[in-house]
Protein backbone atom coordinates (compact mmCIF):
# COMPACT_ATOMS: atom_id res chain seq x y z
CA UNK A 1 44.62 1.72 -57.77
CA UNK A 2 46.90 -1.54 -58.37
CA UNK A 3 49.82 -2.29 -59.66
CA UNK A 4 49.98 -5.98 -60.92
CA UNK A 5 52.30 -6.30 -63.93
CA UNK A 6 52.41 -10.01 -64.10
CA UNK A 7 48.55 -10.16 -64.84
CA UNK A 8 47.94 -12.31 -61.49
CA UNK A 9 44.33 -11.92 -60.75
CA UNK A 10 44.16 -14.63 -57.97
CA UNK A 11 46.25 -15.60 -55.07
CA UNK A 12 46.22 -18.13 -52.07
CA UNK A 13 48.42 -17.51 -49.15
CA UNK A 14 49.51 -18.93 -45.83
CA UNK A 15 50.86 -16.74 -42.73
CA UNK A 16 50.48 -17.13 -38.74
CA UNK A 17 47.45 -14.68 -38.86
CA UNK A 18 44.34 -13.47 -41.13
CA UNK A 19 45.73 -10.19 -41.52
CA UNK A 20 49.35 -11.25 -42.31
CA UNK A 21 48.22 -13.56 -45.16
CA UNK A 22 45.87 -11.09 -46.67
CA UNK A 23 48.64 -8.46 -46.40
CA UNK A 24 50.96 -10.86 -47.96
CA UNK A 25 48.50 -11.06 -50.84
CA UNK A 26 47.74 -7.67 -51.37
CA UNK A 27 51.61 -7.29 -51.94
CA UNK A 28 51.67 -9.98 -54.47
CA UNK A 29 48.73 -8.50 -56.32
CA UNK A 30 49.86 -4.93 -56.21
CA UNK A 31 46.47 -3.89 -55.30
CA UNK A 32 44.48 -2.72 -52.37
CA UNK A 33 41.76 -3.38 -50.14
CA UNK A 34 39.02 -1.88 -51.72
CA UNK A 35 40.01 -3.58 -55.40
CA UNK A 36 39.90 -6.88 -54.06
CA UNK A 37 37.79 -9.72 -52.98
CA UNK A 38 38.89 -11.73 -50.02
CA UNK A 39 38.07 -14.93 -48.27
CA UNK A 40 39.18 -16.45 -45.42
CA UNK A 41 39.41 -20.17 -46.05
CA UNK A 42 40.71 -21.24 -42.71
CA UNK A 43 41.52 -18.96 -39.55
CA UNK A 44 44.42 -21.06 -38.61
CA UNK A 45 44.73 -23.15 -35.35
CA UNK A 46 47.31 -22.88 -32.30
CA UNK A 47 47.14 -26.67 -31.66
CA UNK A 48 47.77 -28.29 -28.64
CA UNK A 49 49.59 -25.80 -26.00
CA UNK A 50 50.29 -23.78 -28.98
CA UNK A 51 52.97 -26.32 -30.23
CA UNK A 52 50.80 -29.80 -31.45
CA UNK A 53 48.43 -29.48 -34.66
CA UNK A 54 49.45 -25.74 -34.99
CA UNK A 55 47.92 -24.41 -38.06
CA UNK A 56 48.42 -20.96 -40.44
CA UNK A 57 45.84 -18.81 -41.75
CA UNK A 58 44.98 -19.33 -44.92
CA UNK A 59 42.98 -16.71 -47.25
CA UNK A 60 41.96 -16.09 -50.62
CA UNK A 61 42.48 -13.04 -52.54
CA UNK A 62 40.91 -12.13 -56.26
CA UNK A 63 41.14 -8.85 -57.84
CA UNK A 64 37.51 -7.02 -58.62
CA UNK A 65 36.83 -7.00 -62.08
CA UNK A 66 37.50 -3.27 -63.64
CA UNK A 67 34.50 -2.09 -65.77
CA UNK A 68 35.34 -0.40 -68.66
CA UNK A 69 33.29 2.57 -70.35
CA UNK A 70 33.19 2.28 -73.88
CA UNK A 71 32.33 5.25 -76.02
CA UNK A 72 29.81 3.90 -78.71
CA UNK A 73 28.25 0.61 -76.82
CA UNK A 74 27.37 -2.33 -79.04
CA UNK A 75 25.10 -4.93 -78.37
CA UNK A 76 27.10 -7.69 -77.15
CA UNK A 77 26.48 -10.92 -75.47
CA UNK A 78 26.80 -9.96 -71.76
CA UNK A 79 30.10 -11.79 -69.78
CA UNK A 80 29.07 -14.63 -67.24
CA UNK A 81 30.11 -12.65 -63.86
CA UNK A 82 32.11 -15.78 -61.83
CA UNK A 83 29.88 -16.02 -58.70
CA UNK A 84 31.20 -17.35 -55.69
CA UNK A 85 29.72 -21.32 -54.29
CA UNK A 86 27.98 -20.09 -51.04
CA UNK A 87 28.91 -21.96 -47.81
CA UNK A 88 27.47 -25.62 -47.33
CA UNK A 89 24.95 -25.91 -44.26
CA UNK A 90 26.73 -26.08 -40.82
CA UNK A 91 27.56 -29.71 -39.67
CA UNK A 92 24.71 -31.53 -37.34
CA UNK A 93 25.15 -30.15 -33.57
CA UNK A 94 28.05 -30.44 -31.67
CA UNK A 95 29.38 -31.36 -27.78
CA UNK A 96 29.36 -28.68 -25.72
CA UNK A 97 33.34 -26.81 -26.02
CA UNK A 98 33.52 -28.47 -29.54
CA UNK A 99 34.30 -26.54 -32.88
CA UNK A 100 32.81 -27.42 -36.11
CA UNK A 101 35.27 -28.09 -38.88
CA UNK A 102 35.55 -25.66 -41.92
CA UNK A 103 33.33 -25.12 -45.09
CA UNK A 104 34.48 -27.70 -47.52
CA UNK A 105 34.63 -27.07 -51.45
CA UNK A 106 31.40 -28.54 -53.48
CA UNK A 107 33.01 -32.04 -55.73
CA UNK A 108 32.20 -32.40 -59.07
CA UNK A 109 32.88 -36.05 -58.83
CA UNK A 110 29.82 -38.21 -59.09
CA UNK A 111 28.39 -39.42 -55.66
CA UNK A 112 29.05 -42.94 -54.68
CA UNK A 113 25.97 -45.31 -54.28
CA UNK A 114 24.80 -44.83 -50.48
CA UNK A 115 25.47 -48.16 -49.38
CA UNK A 116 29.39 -47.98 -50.36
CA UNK A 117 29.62 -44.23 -49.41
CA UNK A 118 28.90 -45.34 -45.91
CA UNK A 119 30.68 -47.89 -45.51
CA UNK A 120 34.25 -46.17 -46.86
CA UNK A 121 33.67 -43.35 -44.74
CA UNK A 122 33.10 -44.97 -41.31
CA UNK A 123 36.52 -47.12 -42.12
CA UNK A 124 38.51 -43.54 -43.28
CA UNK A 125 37.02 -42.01 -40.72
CA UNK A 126 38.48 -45.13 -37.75
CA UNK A 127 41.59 -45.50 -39.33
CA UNK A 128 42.57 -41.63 -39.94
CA UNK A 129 41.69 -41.15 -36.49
CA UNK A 130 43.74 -43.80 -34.82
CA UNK A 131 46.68 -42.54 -37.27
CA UNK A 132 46.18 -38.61 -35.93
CA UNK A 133 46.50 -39.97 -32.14
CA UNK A 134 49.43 -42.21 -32.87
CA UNK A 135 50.94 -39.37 -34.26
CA UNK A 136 50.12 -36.80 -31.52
CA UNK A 137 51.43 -39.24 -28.71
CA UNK A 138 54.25 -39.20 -30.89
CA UNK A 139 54.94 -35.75 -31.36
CA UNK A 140 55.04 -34.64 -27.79
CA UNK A 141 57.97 -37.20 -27.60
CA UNK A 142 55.76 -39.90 -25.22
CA UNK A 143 55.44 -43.67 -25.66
CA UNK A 144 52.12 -45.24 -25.43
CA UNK A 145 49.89 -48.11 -27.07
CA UNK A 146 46.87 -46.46 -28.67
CA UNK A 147 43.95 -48.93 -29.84
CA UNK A 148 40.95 -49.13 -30.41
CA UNK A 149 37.89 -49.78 -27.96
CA UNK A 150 35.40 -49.45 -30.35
CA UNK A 151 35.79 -48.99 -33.90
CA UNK A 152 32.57 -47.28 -34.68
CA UNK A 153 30.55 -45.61 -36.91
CA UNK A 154 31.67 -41.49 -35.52
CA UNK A 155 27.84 -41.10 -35.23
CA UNK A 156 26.63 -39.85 -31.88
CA UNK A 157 25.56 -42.62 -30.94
CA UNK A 158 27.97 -45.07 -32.31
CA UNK A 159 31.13 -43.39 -31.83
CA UNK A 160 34.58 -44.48 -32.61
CA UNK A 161 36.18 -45.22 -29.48
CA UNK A 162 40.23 -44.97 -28.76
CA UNK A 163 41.82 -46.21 -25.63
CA UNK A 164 45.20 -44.83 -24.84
CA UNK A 165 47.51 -46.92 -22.74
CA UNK A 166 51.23 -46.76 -20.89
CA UNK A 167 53.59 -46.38 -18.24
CA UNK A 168 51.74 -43.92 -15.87
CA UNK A 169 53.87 -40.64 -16.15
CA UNK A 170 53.73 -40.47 -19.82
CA UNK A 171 49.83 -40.98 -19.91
CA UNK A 172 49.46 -38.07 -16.75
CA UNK A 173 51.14 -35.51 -19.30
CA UNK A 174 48.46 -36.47 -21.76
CA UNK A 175 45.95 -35.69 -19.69
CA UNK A 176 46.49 -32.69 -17.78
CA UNK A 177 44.66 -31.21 -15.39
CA UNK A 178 41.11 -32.28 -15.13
CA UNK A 179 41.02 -34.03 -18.25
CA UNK A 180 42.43 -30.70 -20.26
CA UNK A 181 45.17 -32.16 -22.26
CA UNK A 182 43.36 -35.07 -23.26
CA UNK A 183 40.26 -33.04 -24.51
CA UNK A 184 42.55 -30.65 -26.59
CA UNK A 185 43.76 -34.08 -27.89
CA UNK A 186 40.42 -35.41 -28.67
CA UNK A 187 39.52 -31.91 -30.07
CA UNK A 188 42.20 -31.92 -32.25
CA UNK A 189 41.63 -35.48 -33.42
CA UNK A 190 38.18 -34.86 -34.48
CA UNK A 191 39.10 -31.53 -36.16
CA UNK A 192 42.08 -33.60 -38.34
CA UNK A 193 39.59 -36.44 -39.36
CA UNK A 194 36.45 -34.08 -40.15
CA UNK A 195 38.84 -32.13 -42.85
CA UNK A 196 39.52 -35.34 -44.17
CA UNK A 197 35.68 -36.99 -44.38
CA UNK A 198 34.14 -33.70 -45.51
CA UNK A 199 31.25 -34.85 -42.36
CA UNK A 200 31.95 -34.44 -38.36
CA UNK A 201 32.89 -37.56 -36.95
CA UNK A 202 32.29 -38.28 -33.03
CA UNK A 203 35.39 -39.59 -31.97
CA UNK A 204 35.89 -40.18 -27.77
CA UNK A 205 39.53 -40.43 -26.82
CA UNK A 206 40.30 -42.61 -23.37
CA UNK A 207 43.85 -42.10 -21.91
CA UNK A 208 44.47 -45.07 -18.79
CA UNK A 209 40.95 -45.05 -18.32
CA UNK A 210 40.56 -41.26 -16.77
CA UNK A 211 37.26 -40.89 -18.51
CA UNK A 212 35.74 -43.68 -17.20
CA UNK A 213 37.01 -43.47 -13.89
CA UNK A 214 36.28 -39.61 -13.57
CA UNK A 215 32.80 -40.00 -14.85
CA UNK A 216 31.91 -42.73 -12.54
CA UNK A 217 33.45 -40.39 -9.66
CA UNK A 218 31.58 -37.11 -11.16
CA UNK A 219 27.98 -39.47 -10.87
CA UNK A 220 28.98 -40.64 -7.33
CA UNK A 221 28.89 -36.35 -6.65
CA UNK A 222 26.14 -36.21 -8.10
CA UNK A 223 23.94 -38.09 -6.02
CA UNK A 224 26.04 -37.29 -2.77
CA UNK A 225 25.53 -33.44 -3.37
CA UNK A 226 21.83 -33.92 -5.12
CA UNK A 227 20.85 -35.81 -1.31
CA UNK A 228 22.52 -33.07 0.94
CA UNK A 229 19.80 -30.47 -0.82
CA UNK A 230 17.27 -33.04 -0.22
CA UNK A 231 18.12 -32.70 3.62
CA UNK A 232 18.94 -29.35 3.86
CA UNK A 233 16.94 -27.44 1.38
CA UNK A 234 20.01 -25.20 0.18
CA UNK A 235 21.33 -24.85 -2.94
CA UNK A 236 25.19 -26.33 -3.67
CA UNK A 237 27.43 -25.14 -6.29
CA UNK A 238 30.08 -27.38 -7.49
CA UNK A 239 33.65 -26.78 -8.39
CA UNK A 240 34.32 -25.41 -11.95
CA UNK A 241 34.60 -28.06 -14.39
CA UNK A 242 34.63 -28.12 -18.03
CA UNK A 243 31.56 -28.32 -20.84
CA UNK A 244 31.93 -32.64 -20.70
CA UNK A 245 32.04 -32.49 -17.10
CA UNK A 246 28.90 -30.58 -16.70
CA UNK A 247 27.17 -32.54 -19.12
CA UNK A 248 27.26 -35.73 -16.81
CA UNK A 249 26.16 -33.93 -13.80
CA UNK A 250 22.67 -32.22 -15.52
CA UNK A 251 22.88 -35.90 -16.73
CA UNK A 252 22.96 -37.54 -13.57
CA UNK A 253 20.47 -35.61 -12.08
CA UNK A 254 17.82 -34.72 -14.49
CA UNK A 255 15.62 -37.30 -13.94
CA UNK A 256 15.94 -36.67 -9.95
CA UNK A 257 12.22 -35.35 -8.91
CA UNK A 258 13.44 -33.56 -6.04
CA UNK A 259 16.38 -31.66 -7.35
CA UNK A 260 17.25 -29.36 -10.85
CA UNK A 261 20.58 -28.56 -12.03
CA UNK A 262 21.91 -25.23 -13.76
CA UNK A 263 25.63 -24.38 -15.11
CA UNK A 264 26.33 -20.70 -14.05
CA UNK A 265 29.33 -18.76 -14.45
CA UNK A 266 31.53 -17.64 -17.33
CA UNK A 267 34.96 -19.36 -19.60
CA UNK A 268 36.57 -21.39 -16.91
CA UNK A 269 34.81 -20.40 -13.89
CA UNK A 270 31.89 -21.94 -15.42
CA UNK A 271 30.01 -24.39 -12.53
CA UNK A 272 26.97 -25.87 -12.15
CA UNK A 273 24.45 -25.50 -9.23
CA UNK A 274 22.33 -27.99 -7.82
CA UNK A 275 19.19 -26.33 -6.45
CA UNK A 276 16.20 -28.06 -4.53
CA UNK A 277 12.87 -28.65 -7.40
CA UNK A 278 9.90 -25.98 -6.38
């Protein structure tokens, strides 16, 4: 049953949840559940400690067409039933910890020859990220040069580098403890410039040079722990450490003929192992 005098049959609405926005709609269609269709174009986003990047909800409601028994059917040409686009094919395969960004509508604009495509898209794709880090560092009310250290292509193997620089306090807020701050940051950034591209785009954030340094000291570990189970034949499990952390230790060590390395654990207890090869 609805009620929906002004003849709306489609709405679009914002709220802090999925189920506020659709029950938001519902009230602006006068209608129900079961007599309409709803899609959930974005599930909203708390941003950065729940404060930076913070995002609503946003869904889509359309009333189900009615269908309407007449007494003495006619032939009549039959009504093109509006069918919804399905969803484009996910985005190519992600960091470990790392969302992909959201279906994007289809464009009825006509493509772009390859060659320029490219090119426009790798200098959006710099140039809106440097912008959504300027503007982060910004918003959390801290003063810092951000440049780039390589302005590359956001592939995976040619990403676009940023290096964050500063007085020493300011850059130890941005990034938190053991790196957590600055990969929300670099999470967010790469969420912000995806929506814009329509494509992912590999962007690796640097703030003071903590990624550098910690990676060098994470390989150092590496080998230190990966020759204790060479002398002792025991297995060692490292500290807990996030998705990127891990990644450099299986790194490290995969190639190591006497060891193997495993990641065991769940959320943020999550650790890797470093076991003797049999």
């Amino acid at each position: 049953m609805t009620n929906n005098p002004n003849g709306v049959a489609k709405v679009e609405v914002k709220a802090s949840t999925v189920s506020e926005a659709i029950q938001k709609g519902l009230i602006q269609l006068g209608a129900t559940r079961d007599n309409v269709k709803i899609e959930v174009l974005s599930e909203g986003s708390r941003g950065i400690l729940g404060l930076i990047g913070a995002e609503e909800a946003h869904v889509r409601l359309r009333l189900r067409r009615p269908r309407v028994r007449q007494a003495e059917p006619e032939p009549e040409v039959p009504d093109v039933e509006e069918v919804e686009a399905p969803a484009p094919p996910p985005p190519p395969p992600r960091g470990e910890g790392e969302a992909p960004p959201e279906p994007l509508e289809e464009s009825v604009q006509e493509p772009e020859p390859a060659a320029v495509e490219t090119v426009e898209k790798e200098i959006d794709a710099a140039d809106d990220a440097i912008e959504a880090v300027r503007n982060l560092v910004k918003k959390v009310g801290l003063s810092a040069d951000v440049e780039f250290r390589q302005r590359g292509q956001g592939t995976s193997e040619v990403p676009v580098i940023i290096d964050v620089t500063g007085d020493d306090d300011d850059l130890g807020a941005l990034i938190g403890h053991q790196g957590s701050t600055l990969q929300a940051m670099q999470y967010l950034t790469r969420l912000i410039v995806s929506r814009k591209t329509h494509e992912w785009t590999n962007i690796v954030i640097d703030v003071g040079g903590y990624r550098q340094r910690r990676e060098q000291s994470l390989r150092e570990l590496a080998q230190r722990m990966a020759d204790r189970v060479r002398e002792n034949g025991r297995p060692i499990s490292l500290e807990p450490m996030p998705p990127n952390e891990r990644r450099i230790i299986h790194i490290t060590l995969r190639a190591d003929p006497d060891v193997t390395t495993r990641s065991v654990g769940q959320d943020d207890n999550r650790k890797v192992t470093i076991r003797p090869q049999r």
